[in-house]
N, C-alpha and C. Protein backbone atom coordinates (compact mmCIF):
# COMPACT_ATOMS: atom_id res chain seq x y z
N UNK A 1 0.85 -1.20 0.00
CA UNK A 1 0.00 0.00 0.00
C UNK A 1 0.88 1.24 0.00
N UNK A 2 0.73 2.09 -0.95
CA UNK A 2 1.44 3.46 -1.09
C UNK A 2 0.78 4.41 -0.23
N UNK A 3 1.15 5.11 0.98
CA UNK A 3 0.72 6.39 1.28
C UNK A 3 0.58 7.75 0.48
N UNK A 4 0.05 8.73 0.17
CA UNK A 4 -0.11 10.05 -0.55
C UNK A 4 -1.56 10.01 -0.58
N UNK A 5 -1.18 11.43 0.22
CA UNK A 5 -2.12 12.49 0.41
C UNK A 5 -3.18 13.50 -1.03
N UNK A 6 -4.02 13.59 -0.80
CA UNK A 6 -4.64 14.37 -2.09
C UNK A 6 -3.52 15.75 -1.99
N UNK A 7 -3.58 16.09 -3.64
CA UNK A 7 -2.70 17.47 -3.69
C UNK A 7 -3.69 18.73 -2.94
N UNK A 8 -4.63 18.27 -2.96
CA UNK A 8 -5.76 19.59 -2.36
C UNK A 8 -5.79 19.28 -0.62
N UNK A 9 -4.90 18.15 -0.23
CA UNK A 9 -5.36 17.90 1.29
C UNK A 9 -6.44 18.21 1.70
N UNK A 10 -7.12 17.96 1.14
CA UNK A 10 -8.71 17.74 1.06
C UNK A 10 -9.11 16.99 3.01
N UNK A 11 -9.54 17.91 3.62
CA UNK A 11 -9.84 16.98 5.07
C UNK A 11 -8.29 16.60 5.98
N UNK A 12 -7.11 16.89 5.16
CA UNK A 12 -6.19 16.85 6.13
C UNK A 12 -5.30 18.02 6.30
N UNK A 13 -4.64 18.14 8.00
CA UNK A 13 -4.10 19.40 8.22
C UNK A 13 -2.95 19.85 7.30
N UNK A 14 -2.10 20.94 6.97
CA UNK A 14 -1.48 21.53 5.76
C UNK A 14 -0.20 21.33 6.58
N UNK A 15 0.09 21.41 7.52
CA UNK A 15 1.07 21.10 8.14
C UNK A 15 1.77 19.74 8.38
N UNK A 16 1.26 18.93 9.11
CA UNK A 16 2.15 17.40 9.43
C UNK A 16 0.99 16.36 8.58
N UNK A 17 -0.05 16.89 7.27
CA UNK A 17 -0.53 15.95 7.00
C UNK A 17 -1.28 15.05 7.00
N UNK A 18 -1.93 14.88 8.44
CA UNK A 18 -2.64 13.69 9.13
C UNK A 18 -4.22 14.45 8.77
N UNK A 19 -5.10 13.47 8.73
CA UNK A 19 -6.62 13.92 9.05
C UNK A 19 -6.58 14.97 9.87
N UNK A 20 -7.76 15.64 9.74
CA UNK A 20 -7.42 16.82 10.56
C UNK A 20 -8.13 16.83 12.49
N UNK A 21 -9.04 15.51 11.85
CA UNK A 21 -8.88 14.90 13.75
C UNK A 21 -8.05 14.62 14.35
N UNK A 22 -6.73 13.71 13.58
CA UNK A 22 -5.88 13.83 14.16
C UNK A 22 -4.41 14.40 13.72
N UNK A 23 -4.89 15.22 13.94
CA UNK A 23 -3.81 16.64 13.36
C UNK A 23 -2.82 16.54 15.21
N UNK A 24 -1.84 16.34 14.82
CA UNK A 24 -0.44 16.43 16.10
C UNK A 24 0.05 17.69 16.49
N UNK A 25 -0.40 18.71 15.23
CA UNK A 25 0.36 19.95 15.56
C UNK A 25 0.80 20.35 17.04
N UNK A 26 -0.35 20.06 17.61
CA UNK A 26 -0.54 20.98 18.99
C UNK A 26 0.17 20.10 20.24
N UNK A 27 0.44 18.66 19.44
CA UNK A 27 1.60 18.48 20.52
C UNK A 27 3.07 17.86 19.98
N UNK A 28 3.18 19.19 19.06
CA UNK A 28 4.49 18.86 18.13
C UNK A 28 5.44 19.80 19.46
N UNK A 29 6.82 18.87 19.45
CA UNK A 29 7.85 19.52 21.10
C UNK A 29 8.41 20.67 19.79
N UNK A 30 8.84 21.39 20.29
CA UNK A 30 10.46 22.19 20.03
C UNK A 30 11.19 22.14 20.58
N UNK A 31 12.48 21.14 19.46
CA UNK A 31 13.44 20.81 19.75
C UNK A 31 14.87 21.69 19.31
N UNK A 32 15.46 22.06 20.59
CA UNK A 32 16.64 23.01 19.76
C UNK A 32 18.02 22.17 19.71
N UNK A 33 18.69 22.91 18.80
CA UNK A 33 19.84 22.00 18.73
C UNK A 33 20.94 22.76 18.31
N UNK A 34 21.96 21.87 18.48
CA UNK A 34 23.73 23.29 18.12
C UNK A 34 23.67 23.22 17.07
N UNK A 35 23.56 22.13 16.36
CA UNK A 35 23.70 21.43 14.82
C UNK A 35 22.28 21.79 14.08
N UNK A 36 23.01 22.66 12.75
CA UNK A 36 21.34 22.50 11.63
C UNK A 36 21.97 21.31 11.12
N UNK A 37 20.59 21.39 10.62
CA UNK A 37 20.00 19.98 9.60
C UNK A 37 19.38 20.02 9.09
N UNK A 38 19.96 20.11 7.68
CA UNK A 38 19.65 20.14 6.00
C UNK A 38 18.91 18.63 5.55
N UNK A 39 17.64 18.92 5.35
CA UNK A 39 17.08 17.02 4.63
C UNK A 39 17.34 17.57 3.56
N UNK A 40 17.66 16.74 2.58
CA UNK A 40 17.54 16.62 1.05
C UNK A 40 16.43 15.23 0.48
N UNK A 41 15.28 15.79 0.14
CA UNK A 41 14.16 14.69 0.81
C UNK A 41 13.37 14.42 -1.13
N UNK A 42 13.84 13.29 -1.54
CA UNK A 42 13.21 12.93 -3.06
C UNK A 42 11.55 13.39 -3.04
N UNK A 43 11.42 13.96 -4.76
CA UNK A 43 10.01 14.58 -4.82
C UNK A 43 9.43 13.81 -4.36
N UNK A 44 9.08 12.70 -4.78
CA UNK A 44 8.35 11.53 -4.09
C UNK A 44 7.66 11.20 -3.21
N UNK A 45 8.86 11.93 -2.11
CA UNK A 45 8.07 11.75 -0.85
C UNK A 45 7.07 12.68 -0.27
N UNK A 46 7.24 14.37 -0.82
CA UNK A 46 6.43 14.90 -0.75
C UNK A 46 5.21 15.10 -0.39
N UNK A 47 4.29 14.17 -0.58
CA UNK A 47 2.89 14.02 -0.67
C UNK A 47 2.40 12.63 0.36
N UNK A 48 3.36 11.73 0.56
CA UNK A 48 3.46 10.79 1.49
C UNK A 48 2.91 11.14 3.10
N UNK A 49 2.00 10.34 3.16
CA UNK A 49 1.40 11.03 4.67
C UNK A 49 2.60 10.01 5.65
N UNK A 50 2.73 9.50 5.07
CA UNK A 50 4.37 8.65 6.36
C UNK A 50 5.69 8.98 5.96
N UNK A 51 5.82 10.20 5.62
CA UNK A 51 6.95 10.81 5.39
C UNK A 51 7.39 11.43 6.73
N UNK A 52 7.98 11.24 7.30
CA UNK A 52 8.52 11.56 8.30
C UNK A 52 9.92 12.89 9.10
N UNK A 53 10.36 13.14 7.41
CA UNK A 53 11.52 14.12 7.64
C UNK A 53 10.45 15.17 8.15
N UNK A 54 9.05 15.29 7.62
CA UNK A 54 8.36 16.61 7.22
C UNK A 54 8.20 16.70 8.97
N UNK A 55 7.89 15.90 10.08
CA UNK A 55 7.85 15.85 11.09
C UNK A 55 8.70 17.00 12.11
N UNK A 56 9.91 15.92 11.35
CA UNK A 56 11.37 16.47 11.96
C UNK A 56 11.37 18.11 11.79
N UNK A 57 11.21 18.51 10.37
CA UNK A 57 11.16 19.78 10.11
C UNK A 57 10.32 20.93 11.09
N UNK A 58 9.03 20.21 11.16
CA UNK A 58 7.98 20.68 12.02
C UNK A 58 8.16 21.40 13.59
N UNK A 59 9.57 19.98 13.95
CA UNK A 59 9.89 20.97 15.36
C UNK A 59 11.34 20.98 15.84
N UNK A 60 11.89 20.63 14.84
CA UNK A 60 13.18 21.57 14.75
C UNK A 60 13.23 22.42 14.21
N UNK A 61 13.59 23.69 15.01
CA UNK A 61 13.58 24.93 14.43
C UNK A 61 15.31 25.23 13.61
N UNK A 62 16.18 24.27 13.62
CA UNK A 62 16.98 24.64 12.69
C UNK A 62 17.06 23.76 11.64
N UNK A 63 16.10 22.98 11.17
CA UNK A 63 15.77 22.06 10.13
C UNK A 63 14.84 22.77 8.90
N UNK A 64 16.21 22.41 7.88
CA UNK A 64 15.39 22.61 6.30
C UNK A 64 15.43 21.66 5.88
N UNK A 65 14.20 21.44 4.54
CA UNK A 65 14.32 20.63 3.57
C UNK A 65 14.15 20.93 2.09
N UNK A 66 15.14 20.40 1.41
CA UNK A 66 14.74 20.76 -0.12
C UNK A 66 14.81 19.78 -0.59
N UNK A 67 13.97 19.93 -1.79
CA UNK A 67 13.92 18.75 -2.62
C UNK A 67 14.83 18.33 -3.51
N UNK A 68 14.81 16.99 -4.24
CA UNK A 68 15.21 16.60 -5.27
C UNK A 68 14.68 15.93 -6.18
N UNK A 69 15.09 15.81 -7.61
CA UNK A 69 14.91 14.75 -8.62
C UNK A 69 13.58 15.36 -9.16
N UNK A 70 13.02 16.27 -8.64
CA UNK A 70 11.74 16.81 -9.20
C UNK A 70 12.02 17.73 -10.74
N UNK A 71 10.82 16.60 -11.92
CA UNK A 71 11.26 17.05 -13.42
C UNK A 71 11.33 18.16 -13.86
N UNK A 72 10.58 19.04 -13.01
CA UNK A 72 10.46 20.32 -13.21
C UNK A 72 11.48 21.21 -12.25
N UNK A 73 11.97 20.77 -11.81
CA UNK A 73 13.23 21.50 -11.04
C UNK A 73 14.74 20.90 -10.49
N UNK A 74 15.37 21.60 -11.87
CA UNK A 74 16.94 21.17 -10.82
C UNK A 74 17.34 21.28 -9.62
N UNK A 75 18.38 20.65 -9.15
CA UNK A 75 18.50 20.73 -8.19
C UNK A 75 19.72 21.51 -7.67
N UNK A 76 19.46 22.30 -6.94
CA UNK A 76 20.85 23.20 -6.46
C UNK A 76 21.87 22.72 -5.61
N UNK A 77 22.83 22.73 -6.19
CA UNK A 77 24.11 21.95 -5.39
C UNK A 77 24.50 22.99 -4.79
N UNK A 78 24.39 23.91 -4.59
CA UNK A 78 24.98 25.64 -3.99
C UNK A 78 24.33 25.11 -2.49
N UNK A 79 23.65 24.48 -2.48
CA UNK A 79 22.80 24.25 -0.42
C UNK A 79 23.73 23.56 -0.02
N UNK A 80 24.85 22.44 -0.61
CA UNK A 80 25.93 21.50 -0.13
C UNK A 80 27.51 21.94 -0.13
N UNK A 81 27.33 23.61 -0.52
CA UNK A 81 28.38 24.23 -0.28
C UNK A 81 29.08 23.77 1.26
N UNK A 82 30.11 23.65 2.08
CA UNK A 82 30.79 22.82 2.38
C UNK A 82 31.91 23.93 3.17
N UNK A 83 31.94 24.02 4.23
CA UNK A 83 33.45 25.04 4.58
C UNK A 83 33.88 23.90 5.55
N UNK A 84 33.45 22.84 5.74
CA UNK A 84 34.60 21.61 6.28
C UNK A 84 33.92 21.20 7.55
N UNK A 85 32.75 21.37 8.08
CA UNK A 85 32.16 21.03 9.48
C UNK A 85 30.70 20.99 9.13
N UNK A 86 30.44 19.95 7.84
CA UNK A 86 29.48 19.33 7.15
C UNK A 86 29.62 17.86 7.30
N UNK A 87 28.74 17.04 7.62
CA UNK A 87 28.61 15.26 7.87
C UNK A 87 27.51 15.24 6.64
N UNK A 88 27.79 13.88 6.18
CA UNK A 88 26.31 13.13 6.23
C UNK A 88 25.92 12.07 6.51
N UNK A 89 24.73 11.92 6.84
CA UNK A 89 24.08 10.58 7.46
C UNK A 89 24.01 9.80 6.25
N UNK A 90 24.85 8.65 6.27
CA UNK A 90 24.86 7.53 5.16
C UNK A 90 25.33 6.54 5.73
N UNK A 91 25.02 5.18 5.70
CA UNK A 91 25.52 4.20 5.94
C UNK A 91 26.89 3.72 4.62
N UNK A 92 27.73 3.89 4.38
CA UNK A 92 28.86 4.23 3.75
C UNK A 92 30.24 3.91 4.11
N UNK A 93 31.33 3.42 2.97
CA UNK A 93 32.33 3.39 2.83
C UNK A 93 33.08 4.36 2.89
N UNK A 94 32.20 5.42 2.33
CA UNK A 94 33.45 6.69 1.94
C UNK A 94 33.96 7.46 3.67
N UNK A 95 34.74 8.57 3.56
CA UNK A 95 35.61 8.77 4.68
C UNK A 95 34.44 9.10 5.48
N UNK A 96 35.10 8.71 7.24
CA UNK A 96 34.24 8.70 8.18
C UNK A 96 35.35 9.38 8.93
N UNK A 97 34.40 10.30 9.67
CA UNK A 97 34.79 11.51 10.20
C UNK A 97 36.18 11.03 11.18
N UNK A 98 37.28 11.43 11.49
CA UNK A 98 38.29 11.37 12.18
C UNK A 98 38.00 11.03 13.89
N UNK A 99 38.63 10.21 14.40
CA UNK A 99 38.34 9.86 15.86
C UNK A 99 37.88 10.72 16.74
N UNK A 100 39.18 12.02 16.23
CA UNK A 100 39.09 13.44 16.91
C UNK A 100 38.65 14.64 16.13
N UNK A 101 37.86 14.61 15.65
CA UNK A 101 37.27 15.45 14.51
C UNK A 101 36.60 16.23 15.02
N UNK A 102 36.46 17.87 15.32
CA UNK A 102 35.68 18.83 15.65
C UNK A 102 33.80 18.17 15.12
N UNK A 103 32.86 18.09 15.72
CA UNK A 103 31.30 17.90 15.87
C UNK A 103 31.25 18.67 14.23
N UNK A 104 30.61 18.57 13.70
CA UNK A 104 29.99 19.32 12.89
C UNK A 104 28.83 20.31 12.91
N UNK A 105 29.16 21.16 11.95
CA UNK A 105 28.12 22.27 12.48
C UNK A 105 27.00 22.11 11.54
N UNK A 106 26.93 21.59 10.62
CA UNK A 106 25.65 21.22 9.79
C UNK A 106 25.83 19.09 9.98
N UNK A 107 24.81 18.78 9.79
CA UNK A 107 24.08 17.43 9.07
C UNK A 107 23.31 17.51 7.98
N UNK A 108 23.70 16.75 7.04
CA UNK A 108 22.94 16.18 5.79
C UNK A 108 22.20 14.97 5.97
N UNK A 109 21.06 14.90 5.82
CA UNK A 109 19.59 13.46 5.94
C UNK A 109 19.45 13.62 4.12
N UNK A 110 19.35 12.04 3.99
CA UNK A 110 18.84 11.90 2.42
C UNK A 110 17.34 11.31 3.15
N UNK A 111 16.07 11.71 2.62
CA UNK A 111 15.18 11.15 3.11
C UNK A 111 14.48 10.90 1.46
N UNK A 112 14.53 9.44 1.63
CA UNK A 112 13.47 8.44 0.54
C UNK A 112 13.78 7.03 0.77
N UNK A 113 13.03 6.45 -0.10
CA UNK A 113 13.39 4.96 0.09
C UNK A 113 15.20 4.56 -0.13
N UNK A 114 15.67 3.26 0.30
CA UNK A 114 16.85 3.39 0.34
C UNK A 114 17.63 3.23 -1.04
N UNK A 115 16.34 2.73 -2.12
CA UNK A 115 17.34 3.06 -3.72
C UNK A 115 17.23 4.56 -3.62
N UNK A 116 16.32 5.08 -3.59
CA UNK A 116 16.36 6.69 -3.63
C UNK A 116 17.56 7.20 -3.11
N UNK A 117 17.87 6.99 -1.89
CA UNK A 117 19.01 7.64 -1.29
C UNK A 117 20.46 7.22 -1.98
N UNK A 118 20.65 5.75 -2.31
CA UNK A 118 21.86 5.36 -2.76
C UNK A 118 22.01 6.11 -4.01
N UNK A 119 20.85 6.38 -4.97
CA UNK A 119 21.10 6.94 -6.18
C UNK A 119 21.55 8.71 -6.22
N UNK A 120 21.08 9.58 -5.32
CA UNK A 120 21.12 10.76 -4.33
C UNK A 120 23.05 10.89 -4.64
N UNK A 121 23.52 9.93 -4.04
CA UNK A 121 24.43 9.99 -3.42
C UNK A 121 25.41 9.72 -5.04
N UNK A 122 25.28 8.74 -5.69
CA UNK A 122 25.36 8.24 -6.55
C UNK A 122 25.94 9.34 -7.58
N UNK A 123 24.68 10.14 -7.89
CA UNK A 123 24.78 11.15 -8.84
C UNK A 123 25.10 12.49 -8.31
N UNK A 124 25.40 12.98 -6.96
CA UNK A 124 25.51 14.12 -6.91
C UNK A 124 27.05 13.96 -6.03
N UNK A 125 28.33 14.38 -6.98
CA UNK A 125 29.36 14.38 -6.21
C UNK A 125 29.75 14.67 -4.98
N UNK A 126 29.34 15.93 -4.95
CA UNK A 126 29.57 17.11 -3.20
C UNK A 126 28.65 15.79 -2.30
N UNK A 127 28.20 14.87 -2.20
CA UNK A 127 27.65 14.27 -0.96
C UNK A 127 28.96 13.60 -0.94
N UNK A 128 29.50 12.39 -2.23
CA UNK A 128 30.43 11.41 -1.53
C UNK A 128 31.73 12.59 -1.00
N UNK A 129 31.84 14.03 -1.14
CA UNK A 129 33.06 14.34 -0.64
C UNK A 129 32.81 14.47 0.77
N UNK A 130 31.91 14.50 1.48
CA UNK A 130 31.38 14.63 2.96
C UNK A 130 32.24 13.21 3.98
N UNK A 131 32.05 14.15 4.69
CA UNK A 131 32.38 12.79 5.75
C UNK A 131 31.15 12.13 6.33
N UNK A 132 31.07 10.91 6.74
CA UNK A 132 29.97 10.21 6.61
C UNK A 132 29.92 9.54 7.51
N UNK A 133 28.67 9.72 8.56
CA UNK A 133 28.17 9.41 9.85
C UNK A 133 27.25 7.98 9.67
N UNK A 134 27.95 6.83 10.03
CA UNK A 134 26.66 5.52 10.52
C UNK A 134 26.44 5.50 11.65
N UNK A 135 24.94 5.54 11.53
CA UNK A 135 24.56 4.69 12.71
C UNK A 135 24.38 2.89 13.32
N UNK A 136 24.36 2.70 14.39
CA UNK A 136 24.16 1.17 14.40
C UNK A 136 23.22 0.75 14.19
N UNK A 137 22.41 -0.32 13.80
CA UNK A 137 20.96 -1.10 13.31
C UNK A 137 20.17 -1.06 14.93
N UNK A 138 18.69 -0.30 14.28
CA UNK A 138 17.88 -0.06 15.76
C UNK A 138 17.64 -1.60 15.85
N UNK A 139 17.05 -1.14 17.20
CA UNK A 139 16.47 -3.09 17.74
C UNK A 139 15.68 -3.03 16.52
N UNK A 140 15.50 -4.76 16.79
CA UNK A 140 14.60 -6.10 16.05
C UNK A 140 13.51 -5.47 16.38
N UNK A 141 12.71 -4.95 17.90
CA UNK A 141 11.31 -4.85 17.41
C UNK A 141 10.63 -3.43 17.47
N UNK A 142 11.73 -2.73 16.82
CA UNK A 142 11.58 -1.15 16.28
C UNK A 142 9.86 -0.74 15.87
N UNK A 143 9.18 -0.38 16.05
CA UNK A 143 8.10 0.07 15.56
C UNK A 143 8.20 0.94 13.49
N UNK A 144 7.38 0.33 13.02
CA UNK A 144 7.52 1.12 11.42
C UNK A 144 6.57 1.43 11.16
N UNK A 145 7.08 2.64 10.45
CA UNK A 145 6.33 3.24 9.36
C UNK A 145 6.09 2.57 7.84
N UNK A 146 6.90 2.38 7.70
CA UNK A 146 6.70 1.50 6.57
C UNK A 146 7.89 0.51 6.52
N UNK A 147 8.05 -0.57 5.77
CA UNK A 147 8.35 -1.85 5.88
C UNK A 147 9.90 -1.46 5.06
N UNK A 148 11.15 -1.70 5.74
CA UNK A 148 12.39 -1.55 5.16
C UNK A 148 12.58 -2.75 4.55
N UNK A 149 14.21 -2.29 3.71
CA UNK A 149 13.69 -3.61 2.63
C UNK A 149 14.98 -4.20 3.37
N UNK A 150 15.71 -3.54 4.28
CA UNK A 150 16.50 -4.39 5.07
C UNK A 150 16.50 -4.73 6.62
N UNK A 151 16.74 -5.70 7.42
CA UNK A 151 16.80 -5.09 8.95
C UNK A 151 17.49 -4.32 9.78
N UNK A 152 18.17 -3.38 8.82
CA UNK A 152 18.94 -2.18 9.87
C UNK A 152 18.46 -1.15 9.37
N UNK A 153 17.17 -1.16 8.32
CA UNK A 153 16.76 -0.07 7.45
C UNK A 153 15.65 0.99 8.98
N UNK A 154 15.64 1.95 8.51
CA UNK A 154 15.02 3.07 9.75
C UNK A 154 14.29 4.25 8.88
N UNK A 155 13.35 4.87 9.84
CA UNK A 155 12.56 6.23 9.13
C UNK A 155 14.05 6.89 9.07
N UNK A 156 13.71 7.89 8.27
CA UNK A 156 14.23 9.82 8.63
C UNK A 156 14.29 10.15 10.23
N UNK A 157 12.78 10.10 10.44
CA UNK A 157 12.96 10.48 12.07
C UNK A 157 13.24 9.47 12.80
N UNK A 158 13.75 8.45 12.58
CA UNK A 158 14.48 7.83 13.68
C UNK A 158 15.71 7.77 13.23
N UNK A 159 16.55 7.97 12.13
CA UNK A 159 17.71 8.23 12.13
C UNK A 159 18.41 9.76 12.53
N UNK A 160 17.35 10.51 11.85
CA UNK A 160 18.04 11.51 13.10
C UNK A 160 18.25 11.66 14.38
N UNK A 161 17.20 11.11 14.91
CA UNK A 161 17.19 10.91 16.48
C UNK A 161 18.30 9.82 17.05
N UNK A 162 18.80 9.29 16.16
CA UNK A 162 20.17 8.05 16.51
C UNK A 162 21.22 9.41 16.10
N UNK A 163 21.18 10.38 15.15
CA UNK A 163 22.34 10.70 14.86
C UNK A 163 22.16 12.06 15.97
N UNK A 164 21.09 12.29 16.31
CA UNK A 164 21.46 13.73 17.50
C UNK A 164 22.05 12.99 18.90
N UNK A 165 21.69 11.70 19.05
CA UNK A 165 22.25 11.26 20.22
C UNK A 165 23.31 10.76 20.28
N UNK A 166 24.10 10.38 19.15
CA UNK A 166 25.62 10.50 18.99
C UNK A 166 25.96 12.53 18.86
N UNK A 167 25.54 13.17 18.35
CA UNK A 167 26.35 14.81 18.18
C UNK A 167 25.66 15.34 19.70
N UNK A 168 24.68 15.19 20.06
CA UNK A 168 24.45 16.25 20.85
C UNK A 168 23.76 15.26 22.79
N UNK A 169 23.23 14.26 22.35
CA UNK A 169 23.07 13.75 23.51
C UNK A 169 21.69 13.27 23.38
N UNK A 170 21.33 11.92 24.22
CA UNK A 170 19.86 11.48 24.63
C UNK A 170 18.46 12.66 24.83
N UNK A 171 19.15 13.49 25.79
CA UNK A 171 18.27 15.04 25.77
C UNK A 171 17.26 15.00 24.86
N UNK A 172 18.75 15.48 23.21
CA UNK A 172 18.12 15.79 22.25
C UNK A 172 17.33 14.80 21.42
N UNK A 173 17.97 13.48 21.47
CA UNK A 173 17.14 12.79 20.94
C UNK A 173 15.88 11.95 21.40
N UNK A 174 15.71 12.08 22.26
CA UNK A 174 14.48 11.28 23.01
C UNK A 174 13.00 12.09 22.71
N UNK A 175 13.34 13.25 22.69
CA UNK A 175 11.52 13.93 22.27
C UNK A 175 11.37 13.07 20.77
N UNK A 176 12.27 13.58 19.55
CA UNK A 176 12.69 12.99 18.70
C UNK A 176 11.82 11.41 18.74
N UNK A 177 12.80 10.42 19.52
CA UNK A 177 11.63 8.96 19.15
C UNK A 177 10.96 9.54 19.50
N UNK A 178 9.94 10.36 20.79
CA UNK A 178 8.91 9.91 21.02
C UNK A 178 7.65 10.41 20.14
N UNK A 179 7.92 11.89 19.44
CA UNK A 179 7.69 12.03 17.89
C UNK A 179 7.24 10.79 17.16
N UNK A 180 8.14 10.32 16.94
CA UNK A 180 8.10 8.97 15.55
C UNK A 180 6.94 7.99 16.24
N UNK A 181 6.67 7.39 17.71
CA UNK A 181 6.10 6.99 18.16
C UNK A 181 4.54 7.37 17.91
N UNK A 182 4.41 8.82 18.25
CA UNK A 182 3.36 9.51 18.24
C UNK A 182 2.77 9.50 16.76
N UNK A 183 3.73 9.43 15.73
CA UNK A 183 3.39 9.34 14.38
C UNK A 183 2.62 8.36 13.93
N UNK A 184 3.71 7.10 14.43
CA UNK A 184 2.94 5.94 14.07
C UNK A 184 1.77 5.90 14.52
N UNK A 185 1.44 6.14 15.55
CA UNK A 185 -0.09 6.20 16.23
C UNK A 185 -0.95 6.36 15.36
N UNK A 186 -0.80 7.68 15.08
CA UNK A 186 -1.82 9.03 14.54
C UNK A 186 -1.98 8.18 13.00
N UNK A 187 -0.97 7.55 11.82
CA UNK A 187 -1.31 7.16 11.25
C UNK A 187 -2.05 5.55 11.11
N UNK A 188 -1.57 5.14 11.78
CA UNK A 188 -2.82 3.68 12.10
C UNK A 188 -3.89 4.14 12.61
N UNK A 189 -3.62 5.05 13.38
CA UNK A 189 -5.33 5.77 13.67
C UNK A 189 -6.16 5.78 12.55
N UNK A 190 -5.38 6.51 11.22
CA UNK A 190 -6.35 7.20 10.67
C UNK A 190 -6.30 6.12 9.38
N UNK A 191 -6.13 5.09 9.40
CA UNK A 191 -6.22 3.35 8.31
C UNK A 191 -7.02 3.11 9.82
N UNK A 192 -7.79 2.76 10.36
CA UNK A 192 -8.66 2.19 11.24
C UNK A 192 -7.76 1.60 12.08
N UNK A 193 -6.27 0.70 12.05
CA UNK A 193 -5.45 0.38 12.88
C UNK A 193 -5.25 0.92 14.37
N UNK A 194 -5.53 -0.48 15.58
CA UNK A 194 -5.04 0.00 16.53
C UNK A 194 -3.54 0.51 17.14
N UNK A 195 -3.84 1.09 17.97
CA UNK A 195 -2.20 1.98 18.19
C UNK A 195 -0.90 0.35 18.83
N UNK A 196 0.18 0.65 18.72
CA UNK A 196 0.60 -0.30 19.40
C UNK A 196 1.58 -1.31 18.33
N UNK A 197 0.48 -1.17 16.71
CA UNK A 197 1.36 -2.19 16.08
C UNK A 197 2.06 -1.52 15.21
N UNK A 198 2.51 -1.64 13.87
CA UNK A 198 3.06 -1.23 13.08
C UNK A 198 2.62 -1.14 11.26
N UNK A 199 2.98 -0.32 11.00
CA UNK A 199 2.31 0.10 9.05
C UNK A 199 3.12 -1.56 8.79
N UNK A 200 2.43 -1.37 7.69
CA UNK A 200 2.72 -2.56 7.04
C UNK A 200 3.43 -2.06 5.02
N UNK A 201 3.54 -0.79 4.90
CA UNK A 201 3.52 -0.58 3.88
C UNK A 201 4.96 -0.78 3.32
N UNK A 202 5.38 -0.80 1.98
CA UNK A 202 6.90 -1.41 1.55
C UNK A 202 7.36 0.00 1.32
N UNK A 203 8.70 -0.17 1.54
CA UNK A 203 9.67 1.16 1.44
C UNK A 203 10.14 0.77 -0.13
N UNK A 204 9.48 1.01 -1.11
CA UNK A 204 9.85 0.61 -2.32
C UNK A 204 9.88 2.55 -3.06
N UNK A 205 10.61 2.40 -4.23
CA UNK A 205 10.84 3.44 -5.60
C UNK A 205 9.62 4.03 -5.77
């Protein structure tokens, strides 16, 4: 089952998406942080009511997102301009940040399915010159949004929330899960699903 929203959001809120009964706005946290964080989030996902970067954006106040791969618009490589205290979140070979490496002052999130992201990376040089942050595989009985096509595969908002609690601390990342938690809710809510289990939908192209 594909998630997306009508382009008219017809009955759902304009903000995080959901029906507008259960619209989260009003108990979306603000989360501050030392580190911005740039999503670079495929057109695709756009319209996806289990898109999850759009979350992140919602209450981090130093979180942007721009798009990509959209036919009608190039994409600006001028946002990945680079003065040397830039990461990105990739599970990756290429160089990983130095033992003793000053924190970075920006993060890069590729948010789409995981061909989406590999191809992201693929075609746009300035990402593989980044240094490149993994995280470890969440537990086995992780709650989803939609169905990874691997078992260390994770939302947007739960990889950021793994990567603020390596840069900045549990603090920051714990509103963070409990966000993604609250998400999942609100959307099994609104498929008739009780709270508690998990989407069933495929993280596919």
């Amino acid at each position: 089952m594909r998630s997306r929203t009508p382009e008219d959001l017809a009955g759902r809120c304009p903000r995080c998406f959901l029906p507008t009964v259960l619209c989260l706005c009003a108990e979306l946290p603000v989360i501050s942080t030392r580190t911005e964080l740039l999503i670079i989030r495929h057109h695709k996902e756009t319209l996806k009511s289990t898109n999850t970067a759009r979350m992140a954006a919602l209450a981090m106040p130093r979180c942007r997102i721009v798009s990509y791969g959209s036919p009608s618009e190039r994409f600006d490589v001028s946002t990945l301009e680079d003065d040397g205290a830039t990461w990105l979140l990739f599970p990756t070979t290429q160089q990983a940040p130095a033992p003793d490496a000053a924190l970075p002052k920006r993060l890069i999130v590729l948010d789409g399915s995981w061909g989406q992201a590999k191809r992201m990376v693929q075609r746009v040089p300035e990402l593989r010159r980044l240094p490149s942050l993994m995280l470890p595989p969440p537990p086995p009985d992780s709650r989803r949004l939609r169905r990874p096509p691997h078992p260390d595969g994770m939302s947007t908002l739960e990889a950021i929330a793994g990567a603020f609690a390596h840069l900045e601390g549990e603090d920051v990342a714990r509103p963070l899960y409990a966000l993604h938690e609250l998400m999942i809710d609100r959307v099994l809510a609104s498929r008739g699903r009780r709270p508690g289990a998990s989407c069933d939908e495929d993280d596919g192209d």
